[in-house]
Protein backbone atom coordinates (compact mmCIF):
# COMPACT_ATOMS: atom_id res chain seq x y z
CA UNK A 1 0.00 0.00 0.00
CA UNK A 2 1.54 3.78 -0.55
CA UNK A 3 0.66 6.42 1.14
CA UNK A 4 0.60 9.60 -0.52
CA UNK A 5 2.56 12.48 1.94
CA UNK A 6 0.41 14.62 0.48
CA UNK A 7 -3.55 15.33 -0.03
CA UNK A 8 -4.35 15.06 -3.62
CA UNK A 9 -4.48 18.67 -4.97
CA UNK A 10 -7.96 20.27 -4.37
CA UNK A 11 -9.22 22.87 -7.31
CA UNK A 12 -9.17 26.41 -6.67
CA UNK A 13 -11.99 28.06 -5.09
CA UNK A 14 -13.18 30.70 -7.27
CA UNK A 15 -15.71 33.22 -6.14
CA UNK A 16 -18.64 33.35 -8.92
CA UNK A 17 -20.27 36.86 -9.52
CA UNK A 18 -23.97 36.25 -9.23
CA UNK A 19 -26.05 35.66 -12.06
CA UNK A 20 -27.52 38.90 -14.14
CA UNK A 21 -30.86 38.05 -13.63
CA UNK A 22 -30.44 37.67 -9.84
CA UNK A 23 -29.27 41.54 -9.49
CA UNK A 24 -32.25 42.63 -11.81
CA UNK A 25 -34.55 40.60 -9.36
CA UNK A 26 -33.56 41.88 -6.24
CA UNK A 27 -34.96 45.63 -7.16
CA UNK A 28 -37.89 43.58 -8.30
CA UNK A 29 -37.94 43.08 -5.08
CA UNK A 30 -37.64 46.07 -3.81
CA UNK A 31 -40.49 47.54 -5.91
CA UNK A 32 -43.59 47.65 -4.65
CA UNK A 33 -47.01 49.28 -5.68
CA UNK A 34 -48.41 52.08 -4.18
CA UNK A 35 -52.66 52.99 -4.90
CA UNK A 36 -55.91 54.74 -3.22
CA UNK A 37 -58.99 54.29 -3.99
CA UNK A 38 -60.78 57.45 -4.88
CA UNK A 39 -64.27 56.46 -5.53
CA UNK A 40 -66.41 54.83 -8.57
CA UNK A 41 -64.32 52.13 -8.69
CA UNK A 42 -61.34 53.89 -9.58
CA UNK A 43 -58.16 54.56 -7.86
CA UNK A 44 -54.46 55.96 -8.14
CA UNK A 45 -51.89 54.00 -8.60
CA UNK A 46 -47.97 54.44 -8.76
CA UNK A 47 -45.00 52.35 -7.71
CA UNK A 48 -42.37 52.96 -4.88
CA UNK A 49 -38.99 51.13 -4.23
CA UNK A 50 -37.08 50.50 -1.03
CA UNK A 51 -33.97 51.69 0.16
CA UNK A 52 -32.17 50.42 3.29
CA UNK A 53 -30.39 54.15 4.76
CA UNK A 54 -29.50 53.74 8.07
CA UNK A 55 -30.44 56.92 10.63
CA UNK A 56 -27.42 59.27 11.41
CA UNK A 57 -26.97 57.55 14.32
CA UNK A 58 -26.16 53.52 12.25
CA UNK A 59 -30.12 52.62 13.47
CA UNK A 60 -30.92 50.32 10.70
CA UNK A 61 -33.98 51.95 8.89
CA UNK A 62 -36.03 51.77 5.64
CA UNK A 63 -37.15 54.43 3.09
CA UNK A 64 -39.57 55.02 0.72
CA UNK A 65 -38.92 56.25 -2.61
CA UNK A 66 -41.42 57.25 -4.92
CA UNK A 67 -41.98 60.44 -7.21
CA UNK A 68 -43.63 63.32 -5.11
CA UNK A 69 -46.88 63.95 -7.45
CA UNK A 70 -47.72 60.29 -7.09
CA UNK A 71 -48.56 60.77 -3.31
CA UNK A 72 -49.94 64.86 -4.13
CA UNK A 73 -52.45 63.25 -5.87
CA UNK A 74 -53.56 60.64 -3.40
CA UNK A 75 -56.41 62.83 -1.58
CA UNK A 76 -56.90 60.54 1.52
CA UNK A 77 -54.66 60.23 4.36
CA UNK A 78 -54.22 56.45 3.89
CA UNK A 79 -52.82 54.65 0.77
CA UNK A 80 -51.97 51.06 0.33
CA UNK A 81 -48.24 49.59 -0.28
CA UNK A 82 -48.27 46.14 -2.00
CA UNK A 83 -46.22 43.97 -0.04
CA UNK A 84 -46.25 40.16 -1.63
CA UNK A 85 -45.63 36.74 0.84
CA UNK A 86 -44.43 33.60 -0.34
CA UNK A 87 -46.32 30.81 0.42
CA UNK A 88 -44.68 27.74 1.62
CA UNK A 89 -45.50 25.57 -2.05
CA UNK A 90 -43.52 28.18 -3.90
CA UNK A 91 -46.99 30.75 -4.73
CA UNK A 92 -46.71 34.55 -3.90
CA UNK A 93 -50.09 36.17 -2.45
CA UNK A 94 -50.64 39.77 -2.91
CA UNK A 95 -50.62 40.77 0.64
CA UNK A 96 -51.28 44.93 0.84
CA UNK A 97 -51.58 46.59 4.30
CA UNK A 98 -52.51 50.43 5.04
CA UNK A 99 -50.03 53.03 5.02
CA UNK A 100 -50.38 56.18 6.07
CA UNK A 101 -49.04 58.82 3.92
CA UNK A 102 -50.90 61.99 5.66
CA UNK A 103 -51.74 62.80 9.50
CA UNK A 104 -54.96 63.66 11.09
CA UNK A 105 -54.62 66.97 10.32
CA UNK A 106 -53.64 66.16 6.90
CA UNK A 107 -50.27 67.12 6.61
CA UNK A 108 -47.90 65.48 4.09
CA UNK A 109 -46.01 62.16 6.16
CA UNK A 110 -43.54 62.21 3.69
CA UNK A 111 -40.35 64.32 2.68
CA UNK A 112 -40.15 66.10 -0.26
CA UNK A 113 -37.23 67.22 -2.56
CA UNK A 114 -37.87 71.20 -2.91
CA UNK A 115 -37.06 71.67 -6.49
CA UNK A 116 -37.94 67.45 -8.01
CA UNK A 117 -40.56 65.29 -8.72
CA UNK A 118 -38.88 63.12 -5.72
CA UNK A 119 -40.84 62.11 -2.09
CA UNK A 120 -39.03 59.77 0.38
CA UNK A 121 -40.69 58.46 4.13
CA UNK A 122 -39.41 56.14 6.62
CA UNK A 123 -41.37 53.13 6.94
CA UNK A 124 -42.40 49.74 8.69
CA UNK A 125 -41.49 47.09 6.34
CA UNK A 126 -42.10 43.16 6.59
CA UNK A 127 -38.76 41.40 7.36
CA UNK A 128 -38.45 40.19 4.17
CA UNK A 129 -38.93 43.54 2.13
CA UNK A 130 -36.83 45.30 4.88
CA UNK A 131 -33.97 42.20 3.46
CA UNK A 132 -34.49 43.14 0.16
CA UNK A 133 -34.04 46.97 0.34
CA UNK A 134 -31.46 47.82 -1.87
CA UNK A 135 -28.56 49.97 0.00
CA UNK A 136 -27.74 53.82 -0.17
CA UNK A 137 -24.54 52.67 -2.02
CA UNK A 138 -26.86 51.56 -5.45
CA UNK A 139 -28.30 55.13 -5.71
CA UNK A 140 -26.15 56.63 -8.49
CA UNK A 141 -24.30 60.11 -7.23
CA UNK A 142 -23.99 63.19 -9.25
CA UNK A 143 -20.96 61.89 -10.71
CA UNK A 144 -22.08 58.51 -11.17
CA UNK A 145 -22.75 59.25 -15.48
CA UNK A 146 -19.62 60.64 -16.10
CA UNK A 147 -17.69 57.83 -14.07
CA UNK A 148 -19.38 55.28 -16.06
CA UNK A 149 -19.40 56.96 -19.00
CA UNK A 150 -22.96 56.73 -19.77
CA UNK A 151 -24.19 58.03 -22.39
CA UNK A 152 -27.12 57.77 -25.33
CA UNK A 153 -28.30 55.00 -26.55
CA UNK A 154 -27.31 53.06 -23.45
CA UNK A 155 -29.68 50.93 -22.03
CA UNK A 156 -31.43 51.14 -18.61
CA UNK A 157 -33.94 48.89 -17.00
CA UNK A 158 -37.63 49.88 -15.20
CA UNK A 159 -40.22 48.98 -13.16
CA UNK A 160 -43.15 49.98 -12.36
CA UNK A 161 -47.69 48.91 -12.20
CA UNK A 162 -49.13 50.81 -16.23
CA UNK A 163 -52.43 51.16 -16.44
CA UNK A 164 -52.33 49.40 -12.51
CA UNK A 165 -51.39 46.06 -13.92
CA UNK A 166 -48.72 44.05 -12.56
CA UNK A 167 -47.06 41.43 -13.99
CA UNK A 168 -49.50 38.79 -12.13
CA UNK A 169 -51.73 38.16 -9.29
CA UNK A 170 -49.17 38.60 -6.53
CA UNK A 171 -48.66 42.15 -7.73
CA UNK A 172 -44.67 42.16 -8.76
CA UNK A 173 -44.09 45.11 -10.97
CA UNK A 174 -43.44 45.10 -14.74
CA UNK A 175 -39.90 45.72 -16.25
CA UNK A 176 -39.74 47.32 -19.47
CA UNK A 177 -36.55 48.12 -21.19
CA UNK A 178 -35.43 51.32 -22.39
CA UNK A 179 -32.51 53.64 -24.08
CA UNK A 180 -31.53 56.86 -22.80
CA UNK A 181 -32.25 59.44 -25.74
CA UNK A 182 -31.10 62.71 -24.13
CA UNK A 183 -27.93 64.60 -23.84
CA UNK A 184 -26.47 66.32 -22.29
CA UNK A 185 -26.43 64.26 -19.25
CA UNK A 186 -24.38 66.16 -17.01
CA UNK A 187 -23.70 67.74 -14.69
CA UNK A 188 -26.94 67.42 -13.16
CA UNK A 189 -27.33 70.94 -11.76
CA UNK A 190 -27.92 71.64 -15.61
CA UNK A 191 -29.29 68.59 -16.61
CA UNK A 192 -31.62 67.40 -13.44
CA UNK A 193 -33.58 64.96 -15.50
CA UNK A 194 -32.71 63.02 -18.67
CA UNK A 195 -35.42 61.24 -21.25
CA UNK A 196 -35.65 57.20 -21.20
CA UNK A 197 -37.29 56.00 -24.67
CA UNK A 198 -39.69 53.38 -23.55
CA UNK A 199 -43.34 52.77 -23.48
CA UNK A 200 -44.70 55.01 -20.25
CA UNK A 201 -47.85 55.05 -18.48
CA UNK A 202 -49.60 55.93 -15.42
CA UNK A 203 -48.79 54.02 -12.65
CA UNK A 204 -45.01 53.67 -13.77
CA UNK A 205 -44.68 57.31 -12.05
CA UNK A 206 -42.03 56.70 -9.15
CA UNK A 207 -40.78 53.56 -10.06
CA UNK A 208 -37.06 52.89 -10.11
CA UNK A 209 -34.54 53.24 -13.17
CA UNK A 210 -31.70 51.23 -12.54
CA UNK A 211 -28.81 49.72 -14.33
CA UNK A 212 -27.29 45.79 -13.70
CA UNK A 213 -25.00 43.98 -16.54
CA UNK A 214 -28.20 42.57 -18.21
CA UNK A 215 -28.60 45.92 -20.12
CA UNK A 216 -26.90 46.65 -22.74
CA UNK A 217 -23.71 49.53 -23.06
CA UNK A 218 -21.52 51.23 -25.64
CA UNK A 219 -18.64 48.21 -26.49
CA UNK A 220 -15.24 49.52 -24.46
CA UNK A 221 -17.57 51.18 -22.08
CA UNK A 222 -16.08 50.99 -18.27
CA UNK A 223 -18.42 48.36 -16.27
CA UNK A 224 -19.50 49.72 -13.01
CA UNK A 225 -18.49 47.84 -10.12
CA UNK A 226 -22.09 47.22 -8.42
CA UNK A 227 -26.31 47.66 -9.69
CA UNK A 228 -27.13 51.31 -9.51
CA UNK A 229 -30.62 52.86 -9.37
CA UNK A 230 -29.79 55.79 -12.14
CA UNK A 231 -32.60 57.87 -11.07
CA UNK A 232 -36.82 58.06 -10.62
CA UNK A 233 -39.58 57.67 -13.53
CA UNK A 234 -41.61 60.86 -12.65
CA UNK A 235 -43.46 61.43 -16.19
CA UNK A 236 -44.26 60.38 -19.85
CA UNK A 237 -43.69 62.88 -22.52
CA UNK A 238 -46.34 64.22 -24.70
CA UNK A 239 -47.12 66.05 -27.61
CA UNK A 240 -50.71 67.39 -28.88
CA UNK A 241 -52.26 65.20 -25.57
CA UNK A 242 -50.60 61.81 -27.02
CA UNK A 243 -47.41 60.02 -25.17
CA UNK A 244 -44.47 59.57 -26.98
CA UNK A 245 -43.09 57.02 -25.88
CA UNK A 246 -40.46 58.72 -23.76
CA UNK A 247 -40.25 59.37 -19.50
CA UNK A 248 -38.53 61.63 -17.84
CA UNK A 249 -36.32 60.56 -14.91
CA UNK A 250 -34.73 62.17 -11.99
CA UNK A 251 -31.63 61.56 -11.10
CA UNK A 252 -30.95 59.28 -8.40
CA UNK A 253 -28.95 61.84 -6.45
CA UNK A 254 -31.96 63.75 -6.18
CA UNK A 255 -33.31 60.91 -4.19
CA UNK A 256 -30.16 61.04 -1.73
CA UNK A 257 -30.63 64.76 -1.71
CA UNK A 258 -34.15 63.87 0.19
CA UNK A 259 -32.91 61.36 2.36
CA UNK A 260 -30.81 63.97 3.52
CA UNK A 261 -33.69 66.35 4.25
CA UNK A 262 -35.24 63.55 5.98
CA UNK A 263 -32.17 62.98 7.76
CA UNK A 264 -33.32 66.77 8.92
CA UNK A 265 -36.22 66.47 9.88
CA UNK A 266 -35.73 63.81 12.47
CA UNK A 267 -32.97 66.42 14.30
């Protein structure tokens, strides 16, 4: 019999990146829909994402993005947020709860960027949305475009609830896929918002435009290191009363611009 002095070689352990579609599904996850009935059997509807940004003091704590009209037009002090549960045979059940966007007196619960289309509010979130926030880090800075060297025709990713649909019963949000079809860009004191050329619709109004390796870029572009949300749907363009098949999106530093009036508020 030999024995061997050694252990027979092992193969290196290689760290795998995750899959594409896993990064485009966790801000599915974060994505949730926002509506209020107003009567006749019709309501508002818009969409909301999550972002996990910790209180000044490290306090874990999650926020609610959306675009600022979506919740002006809400006329009641209490909309609904569509969380979703997973059922132990592998089913999702829509699962809404109340929220409560106004106070007793009325006023606005939520924060509101002074100059943009952009609301944030600090929320209660089931565990498992509260998991899948998606960190301060994703939200693109001011910089972020000309770092990454984004630029038109490059393709960005969004979700959001058209027309209030959702992509089934258990009320995930729709992606749609679009090109950006503005420039200038930057810098974004000029250029605060930037045109996306996809198909736009009510109810895609604060829903989160976001990049992951999935979309497409310029060849011999720079790849960014992580996801980024590149900014907020806040309207469709139109001409003569007809859409045009273009939204208009925020920048995503807008949205940290908020948090940080938030941040404010709570001193």
């Amino acid at each position: 019999m030999v024995i061997q002095d050694l252990p027979p070689e092992q193969p290196a352990i290689v760290s795998a990146s995750p899959p594409e579609w896993d990064l485009t599904v966790g801000v599915i996850n974060a994505t949730v829909q926002l509506d209020q009935a107003i009567g006749s059997g019709q309501r508002k509807v818009g969409a909301g994402f999550l972002i996990s940004a910790p209180r000044p003091d490290g306090a874990p704590r999650v926020v609610l993005v959306t675009a600022r009209h979506v919740l002006d037009v809400m006329p009641g002090n209490e909309a609904r947020i569509g969380w979703r549960t997973a059922e132990a045979d592998g089913a999702w059940k829509f699962t809404p709860e109340t929220l409560s966007i106004r106070d007793a007196g009325g006023a606005p619960l939520w924060t509101a960027h002074p100059e943009r289309d952009v609301a944030v509010m600090e929320i209660t979130a089931p565990p498992a949305f509260a998991q899948a926030a998606i960190p301060l880090g994703w939200l693109a800075e001011a910089d972020a475009f000309d770092r990454w060297r984004m630029g038109p025709g490059d393709e960005l990713l969004a979700l959001g609830y058209p027309h209030g649909l959702s992509a089934n019963r258990a009320g995930f949000p729709i992606l749609r896929l679009g090109r950006i079809s503005s420039w200038p860009l930057t810098p974004i004191r000029h250029f605060p918002t930037f045109l996306l050329d996809f198909v736009v619709a009510q109810g895609n109004s604060g829903g989160p435009v976001f990049w992951t390796p999935a979309a497409r870029r310029v060849p011999g572009a720079p790849v960014p290191d992580h996801p980024f949300i590149a900014g907020v749907l806040v309207q469709e363009v139109q001409s003569g009363g007809q859409g045009i098949d273009l939204g208009v999106v925020v920048h995503a530093d807008y949205v940290r611009e908020t948090i940080a009036l938030l941040d404010q508020s709570g001193d």
